[in-house]
C-alpha atoms as a PDB file:
ATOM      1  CA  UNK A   1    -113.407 122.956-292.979  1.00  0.00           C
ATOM      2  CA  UNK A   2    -113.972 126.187-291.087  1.00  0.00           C
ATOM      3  CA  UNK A   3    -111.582 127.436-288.656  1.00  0.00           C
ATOM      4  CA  UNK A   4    -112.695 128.142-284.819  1.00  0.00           C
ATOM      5  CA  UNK A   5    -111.897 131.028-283.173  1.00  0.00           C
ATOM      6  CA  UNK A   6    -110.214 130.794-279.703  1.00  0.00           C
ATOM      7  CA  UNK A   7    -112.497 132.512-276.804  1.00  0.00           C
ATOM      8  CA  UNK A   8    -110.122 135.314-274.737  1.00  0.00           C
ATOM      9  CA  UNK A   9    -108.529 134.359-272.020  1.00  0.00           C
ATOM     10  CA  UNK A  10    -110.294 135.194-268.849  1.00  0.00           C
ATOM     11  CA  UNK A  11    -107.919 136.844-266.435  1.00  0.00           C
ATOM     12  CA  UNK A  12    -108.652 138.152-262.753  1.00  0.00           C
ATOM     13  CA  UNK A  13    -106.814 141.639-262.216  1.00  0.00           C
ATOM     14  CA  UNK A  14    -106.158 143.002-258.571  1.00  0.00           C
ATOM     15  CA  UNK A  15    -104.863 146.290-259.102  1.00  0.00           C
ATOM     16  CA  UNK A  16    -103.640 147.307-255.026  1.00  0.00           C
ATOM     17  CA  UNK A  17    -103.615 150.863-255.302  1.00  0.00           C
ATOM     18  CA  UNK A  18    -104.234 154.896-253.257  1.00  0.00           C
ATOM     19  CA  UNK A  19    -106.351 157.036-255.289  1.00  0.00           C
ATOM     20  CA  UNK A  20    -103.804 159.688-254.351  1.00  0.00           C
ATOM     21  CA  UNK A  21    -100.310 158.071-255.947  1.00  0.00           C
ATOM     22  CA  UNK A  22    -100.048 159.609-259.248  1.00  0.00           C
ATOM     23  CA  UNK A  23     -97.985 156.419-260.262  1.00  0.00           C
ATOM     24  CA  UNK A  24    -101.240 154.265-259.653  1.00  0.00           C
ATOM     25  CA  UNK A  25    -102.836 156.549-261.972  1.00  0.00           C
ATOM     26  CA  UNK A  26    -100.138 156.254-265.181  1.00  0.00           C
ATOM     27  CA  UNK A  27    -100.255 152.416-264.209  1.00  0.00           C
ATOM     28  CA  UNK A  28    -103.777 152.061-264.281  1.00  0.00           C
ATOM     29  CA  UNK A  29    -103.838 154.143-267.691  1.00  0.00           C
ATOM     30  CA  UNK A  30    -101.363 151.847-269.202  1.00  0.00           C
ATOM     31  CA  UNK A  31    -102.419 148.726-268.288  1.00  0.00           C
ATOM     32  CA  UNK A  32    -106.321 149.860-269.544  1.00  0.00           C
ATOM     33  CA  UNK A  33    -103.901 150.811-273.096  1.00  0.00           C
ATOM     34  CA  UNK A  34    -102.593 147.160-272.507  1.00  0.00           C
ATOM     35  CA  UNK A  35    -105.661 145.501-271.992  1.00  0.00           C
ATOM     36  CA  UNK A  36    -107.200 147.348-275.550  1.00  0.00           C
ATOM     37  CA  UNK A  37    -104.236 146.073-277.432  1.00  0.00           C
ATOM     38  CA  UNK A  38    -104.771 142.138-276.306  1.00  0.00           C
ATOM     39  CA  UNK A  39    -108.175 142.416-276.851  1.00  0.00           C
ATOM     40  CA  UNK A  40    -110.065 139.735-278.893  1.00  0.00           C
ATOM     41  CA  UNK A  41    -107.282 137.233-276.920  1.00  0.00           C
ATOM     42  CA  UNK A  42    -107.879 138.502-273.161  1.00  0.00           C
ATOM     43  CA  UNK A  43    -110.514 139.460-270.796  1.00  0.00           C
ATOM     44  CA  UNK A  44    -109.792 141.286-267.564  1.00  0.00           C
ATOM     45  CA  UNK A  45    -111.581 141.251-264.526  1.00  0.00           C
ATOM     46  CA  UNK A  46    -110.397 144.015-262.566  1.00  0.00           C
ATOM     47  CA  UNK A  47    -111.072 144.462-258.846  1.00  0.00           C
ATOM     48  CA  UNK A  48    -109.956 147.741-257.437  1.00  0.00           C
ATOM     49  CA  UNK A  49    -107.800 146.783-253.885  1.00  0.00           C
ATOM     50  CA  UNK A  50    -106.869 149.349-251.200  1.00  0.00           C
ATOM     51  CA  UNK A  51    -104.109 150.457-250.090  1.00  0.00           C
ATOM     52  CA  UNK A  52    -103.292 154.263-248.246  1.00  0.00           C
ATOM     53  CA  UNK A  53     -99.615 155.862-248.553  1.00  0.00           C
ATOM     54  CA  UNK A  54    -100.602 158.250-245.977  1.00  0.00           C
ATOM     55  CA  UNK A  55    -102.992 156.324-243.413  1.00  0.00           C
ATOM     56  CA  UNK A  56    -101.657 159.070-240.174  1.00  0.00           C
ATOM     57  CA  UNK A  57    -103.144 161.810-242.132  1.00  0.00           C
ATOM     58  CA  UNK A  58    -105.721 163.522-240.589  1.00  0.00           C
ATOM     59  CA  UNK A  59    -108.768 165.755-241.935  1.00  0.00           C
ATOM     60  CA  UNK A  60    -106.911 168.527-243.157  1.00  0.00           C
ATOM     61  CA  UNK A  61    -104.151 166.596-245.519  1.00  0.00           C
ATOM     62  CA  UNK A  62    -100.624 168.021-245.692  1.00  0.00           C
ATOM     63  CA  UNK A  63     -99.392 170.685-248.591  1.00  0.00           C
ATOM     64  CA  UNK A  64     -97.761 168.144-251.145  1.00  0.00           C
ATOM     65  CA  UNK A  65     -94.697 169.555-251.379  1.00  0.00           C
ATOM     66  CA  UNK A  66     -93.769 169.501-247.893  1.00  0.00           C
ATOM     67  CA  UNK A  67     -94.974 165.977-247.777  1.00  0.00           C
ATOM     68  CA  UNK A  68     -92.961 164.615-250.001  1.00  0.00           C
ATOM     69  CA  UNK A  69     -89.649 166.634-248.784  1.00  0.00           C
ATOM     70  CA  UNK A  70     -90.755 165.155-245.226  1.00  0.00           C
ATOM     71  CA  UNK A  71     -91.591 161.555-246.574  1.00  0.00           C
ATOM     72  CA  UNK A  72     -88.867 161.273-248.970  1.00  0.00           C
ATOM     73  CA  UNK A  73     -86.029 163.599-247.948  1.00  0.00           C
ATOM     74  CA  UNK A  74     -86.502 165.186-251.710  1.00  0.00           C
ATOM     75  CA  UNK A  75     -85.406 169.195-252.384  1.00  0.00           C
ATOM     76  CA  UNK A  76     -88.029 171.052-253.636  1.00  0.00           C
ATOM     77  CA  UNK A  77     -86.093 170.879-256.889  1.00  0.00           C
ATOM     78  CA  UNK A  78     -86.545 167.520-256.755  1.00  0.00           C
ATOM     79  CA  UNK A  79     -89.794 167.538-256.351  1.00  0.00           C
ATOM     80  CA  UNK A  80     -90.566 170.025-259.164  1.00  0.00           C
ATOM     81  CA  UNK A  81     -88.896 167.567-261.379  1.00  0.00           C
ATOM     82  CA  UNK A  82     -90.424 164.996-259.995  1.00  0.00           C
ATOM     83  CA  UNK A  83     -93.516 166.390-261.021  1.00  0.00           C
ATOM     84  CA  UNK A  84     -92.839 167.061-264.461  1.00  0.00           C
ATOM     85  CA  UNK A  85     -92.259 163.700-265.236  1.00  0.00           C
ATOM     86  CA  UNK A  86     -95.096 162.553-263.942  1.00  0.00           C
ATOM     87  CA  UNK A  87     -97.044 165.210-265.533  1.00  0.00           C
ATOM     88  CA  UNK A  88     -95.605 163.897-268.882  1.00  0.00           C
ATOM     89  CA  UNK A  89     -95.682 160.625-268.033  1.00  0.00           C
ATOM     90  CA  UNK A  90     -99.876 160.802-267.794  1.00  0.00           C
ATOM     91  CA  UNK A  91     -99.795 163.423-270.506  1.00  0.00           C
ATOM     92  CA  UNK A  92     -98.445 160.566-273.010  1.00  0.00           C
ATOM     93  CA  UNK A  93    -101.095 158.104-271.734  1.00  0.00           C
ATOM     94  CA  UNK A  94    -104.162 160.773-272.044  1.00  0.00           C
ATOM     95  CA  UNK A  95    -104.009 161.377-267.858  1.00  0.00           C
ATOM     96  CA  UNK A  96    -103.949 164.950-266.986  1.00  0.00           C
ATOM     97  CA  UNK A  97    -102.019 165.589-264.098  1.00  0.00           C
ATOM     98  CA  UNK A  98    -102.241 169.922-263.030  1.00  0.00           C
ATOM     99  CA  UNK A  99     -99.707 170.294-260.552  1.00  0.00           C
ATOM    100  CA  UNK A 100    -101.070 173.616-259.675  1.00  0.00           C
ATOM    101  CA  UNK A 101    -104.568 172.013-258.287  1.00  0.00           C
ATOM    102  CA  UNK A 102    -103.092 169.291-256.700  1.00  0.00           C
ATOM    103  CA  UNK A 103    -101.604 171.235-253.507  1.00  0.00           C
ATOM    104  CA  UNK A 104    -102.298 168.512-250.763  1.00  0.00           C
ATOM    105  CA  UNK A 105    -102.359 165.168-249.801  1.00  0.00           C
ATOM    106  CA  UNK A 106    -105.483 163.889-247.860  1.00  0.00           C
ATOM    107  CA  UNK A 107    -106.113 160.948-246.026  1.00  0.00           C
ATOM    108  CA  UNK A 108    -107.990 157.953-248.378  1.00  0.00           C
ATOM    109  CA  UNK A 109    -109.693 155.761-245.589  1.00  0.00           C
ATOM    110  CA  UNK A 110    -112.986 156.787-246.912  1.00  0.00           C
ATOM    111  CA  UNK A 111    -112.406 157.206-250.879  1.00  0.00           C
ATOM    112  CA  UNK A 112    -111.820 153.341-249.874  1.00  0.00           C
ATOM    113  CA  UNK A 113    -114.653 152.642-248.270  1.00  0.00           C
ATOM    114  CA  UNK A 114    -116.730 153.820-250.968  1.00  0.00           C
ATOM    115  CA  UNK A 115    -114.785 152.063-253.670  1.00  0.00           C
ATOM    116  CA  UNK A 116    -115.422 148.869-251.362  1.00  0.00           C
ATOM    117  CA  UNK A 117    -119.391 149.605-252.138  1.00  0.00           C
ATOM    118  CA  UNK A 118    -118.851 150.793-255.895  1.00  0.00           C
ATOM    119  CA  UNK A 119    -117.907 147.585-256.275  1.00  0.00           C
ATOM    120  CA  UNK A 120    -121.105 145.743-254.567  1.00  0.00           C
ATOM    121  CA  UNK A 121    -122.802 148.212-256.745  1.00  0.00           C
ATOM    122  CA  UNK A 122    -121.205 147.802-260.217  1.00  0.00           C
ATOM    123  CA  UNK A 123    -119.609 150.800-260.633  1.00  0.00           C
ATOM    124  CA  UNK A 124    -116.018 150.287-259.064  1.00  0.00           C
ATOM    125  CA  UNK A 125    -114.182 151.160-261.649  1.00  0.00           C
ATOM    126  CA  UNK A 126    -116.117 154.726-262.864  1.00  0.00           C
ATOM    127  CA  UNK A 127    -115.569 155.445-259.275  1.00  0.00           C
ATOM    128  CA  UNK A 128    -111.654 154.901-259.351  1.00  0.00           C
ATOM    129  CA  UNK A 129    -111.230 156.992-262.485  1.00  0.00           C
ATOM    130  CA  UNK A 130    -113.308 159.461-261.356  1.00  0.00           C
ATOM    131  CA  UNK A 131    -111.754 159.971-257.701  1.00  0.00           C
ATOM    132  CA  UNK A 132    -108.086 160.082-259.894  1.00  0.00           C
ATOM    133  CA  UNK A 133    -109.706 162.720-262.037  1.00  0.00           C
ATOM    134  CA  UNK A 134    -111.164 164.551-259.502  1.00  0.00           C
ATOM    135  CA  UNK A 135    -108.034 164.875-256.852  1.00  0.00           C
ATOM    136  CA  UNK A 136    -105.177 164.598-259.970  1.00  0.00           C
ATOM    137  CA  UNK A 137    -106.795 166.847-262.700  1.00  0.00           C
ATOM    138  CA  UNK A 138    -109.120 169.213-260.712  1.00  0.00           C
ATOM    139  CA  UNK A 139    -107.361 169.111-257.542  1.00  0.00           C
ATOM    140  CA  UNK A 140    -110.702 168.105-255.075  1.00  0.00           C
ATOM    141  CA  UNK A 141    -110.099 166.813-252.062  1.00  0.00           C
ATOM    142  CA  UNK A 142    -110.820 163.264-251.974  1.00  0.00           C
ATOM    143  CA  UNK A 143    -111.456 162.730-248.076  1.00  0.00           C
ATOM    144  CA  UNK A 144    -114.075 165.350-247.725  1.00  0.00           C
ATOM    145  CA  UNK A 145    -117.390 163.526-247.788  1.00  0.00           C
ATOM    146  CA  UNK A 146    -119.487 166.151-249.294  1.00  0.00           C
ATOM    147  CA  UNK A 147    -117.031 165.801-251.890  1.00  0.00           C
ATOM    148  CA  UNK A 148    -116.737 162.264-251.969  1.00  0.00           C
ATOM    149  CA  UNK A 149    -120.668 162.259-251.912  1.00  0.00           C
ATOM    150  CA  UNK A 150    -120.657 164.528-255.185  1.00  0.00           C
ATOM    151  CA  UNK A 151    -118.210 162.246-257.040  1.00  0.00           C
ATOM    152  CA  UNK A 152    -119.993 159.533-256.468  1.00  0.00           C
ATOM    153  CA  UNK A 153    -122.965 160.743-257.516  1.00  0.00           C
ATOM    154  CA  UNK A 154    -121.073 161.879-261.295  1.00  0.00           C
ATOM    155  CA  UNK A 155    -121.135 158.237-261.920  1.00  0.00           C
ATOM    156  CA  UNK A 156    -124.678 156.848-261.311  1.00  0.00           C
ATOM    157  CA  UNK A 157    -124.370 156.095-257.672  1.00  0.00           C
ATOM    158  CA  UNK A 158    -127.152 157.280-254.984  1.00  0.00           C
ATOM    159  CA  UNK A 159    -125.978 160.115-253.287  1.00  0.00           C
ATOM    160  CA  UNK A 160    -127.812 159.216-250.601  1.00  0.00           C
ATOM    161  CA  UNK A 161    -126.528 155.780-249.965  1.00  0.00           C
ATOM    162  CA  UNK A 162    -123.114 157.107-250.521  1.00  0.00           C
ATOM    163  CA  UNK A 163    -123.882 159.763-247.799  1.00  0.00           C
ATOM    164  CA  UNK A 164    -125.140 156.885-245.819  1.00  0.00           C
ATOM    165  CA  UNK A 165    -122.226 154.741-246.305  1.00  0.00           C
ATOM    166  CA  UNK A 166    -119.177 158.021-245.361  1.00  0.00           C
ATOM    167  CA  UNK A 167    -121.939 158.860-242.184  1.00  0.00           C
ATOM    168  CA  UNK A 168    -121.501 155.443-240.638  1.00  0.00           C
ATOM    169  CA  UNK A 169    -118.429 152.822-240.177  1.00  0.00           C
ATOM    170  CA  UNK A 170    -119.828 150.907-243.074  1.00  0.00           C
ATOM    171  CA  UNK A 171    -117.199 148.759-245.205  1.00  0.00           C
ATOM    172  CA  UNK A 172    -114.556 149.580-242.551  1.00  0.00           C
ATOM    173  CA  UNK A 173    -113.624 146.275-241.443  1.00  0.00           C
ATOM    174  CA  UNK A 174    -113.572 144.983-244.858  1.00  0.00           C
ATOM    175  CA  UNK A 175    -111.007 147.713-245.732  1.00  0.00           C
ATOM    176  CA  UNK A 176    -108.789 147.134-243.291  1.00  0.00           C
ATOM    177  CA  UNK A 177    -109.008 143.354-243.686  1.00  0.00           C
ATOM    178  CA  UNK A 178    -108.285 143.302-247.547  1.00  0.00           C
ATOM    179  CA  UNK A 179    -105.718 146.015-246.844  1.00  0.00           C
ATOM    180  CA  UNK A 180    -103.720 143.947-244.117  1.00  0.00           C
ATOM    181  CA  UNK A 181    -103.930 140.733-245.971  1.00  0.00           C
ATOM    182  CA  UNK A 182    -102.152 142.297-249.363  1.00  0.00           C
ATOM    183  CA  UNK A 183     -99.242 143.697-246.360  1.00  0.00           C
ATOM    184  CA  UNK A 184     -98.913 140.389-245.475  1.00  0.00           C
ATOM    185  CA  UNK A 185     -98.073 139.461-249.209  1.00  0.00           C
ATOM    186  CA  UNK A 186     -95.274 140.659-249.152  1.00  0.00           C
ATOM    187  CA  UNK A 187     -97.192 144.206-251.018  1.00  0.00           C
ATOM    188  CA  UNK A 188     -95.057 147.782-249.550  1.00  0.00           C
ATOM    189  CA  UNK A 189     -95.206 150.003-252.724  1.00  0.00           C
ATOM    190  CA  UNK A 190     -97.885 150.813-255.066  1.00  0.00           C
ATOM    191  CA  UNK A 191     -99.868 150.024-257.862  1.00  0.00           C
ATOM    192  CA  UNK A 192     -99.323 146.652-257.540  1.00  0.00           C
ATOM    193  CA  UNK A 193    -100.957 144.276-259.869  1.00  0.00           C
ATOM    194  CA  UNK A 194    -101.452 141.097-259.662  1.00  0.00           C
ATOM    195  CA  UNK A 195    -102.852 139.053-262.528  1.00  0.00           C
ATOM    196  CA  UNK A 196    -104.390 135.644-261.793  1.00  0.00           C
ATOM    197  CA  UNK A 197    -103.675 135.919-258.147  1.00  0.00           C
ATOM    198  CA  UNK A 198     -99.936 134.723-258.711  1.00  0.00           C
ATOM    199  CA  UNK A 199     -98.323 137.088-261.171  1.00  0.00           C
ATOM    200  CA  UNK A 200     -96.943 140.569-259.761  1.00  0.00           C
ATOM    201  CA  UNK A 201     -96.320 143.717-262.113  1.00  0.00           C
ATOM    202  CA  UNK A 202     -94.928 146.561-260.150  1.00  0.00           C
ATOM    203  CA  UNK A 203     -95.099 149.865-260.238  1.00  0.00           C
ATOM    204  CA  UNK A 204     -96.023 152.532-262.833  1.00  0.00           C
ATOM    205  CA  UNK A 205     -94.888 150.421-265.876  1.00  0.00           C
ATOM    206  CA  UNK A 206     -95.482 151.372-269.636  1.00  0.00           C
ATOM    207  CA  UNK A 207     -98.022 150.089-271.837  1.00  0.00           C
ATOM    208  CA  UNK A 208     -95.426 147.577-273.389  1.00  0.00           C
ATOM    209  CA  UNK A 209     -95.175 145.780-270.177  1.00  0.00           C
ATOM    210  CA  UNK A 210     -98.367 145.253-269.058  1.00  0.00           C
ATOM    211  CA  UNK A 211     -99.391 143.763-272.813  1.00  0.00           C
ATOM    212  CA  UNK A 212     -96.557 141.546-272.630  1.00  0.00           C
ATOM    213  CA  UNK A 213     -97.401 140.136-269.279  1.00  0.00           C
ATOM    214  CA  UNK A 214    -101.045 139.908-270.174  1.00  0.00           C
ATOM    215  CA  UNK A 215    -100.147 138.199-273.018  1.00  0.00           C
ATOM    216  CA  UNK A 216     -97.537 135.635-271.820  1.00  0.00           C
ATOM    217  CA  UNK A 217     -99.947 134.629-268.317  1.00  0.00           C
ATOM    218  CA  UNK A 218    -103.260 134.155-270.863  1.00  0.00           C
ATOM    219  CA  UNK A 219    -100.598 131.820-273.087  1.00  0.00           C
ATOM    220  CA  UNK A 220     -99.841 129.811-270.161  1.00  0.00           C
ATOM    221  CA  UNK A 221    -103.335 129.468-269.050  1.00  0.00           C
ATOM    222  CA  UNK A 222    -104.828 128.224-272.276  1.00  0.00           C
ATOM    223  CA  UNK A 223    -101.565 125.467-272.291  1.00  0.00           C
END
């Protein structure tokens, strides 16, 4: 007799997220770590979700520090520390965070609208990574649309229909629809994931985690 092998469990993966929390960046690293280590036993279907920390913002952002001593009621000390551990945090998972770029916080309405097309398109996913790069590592300012138009373009979009999309109200409705209905879950903090559309991971959590969630949902699907 030959033995079979078992097909991975397919899992659906809605990871509710701002492409300016650096938290949504370690958690997206880790649970991409997670999903390496199960592979062979699950497959993840990840759809990107919005969700904007700083929706008042307008054009010109807010310096970061001030934002979060304003926001949070956090010292600059404690904000310098805060950063540092954040900085390591993505340092251990192969995200680099430079402080020293990222000096403001910008509205994300339309990073979000053109993740809502990525998807339609195919390329959801190099978007998100690339908008985290771009605002986390190089310190770009992800709600200028030249700039948006530019990043877009870096991974195999048309520049042109991504110009298109930031020039009109394209995708808007949809935003603010999917954005509302994961408020009305009960959803206040970010990254939240949601695996299968029942089972919640919060928050920036290490690779060990994610893999053991992953791990114990596919086991209860295949029984």
């Amino acid at each position: 007799m030959t033995g079979t092998t078992q097909a991975p469990t397919h899992l659906r993966i809605d990871f509710v997220s701002d492409v300016v929390c650096p938290w949504c960046a370690i958690g997206l690293a880790s649970l991409e770590q997670a999903l390496e280590r199960t592979r062979g036993e699950v497959e993840a279907d990840i759809h990107f979700q919005p969700f904007e920390l700083n929706p008042q913002l307008g054009p010109e952002g807010e310096d970061i520090v001030e934002h979060l001593r304003h926001k949070y009621g956090m010292s600059a000390a404690e904000v310098a520390a805060n950063q540092e551990a954040i900085r390591q945090r993505g340092a251990d998972l192969g995200f680099s965070f430079d402080m020293a770029r990222r000096q403001r916080t910008y509205n994300t309405f339309d990073a979000h609208r053109l993740l809502h097309w990525a998807e339609l398109e195919g390329r959801q996913r190099e978007l998100k990574h690339a908008l985290l790069r771009a605002y986390f590592s190089d310190g770009r300012d992800v709600s200028d649309r030249d700039t948006l138009v530019d990043i877009a373009a870096g991974v195999g979009l048309s520049a042109d229909d991504a110009r298109d999309v930031l020039a009109s109200d394209r995708y808007a409705d949809d935003v603010r629809t999917v954005e509302q209905f994961f408020v009305q879950q009960g959803i206040r903090g970010v990254p939240a994931v949601i695996i299968d559309r029942k089972h919640l991971v919060s928050g920036g959590q290490p690779v060990e985690v994610f893999e053991q969630a992953l791990r114990q949902i596919a086991t209860a699907k295949q029984g």
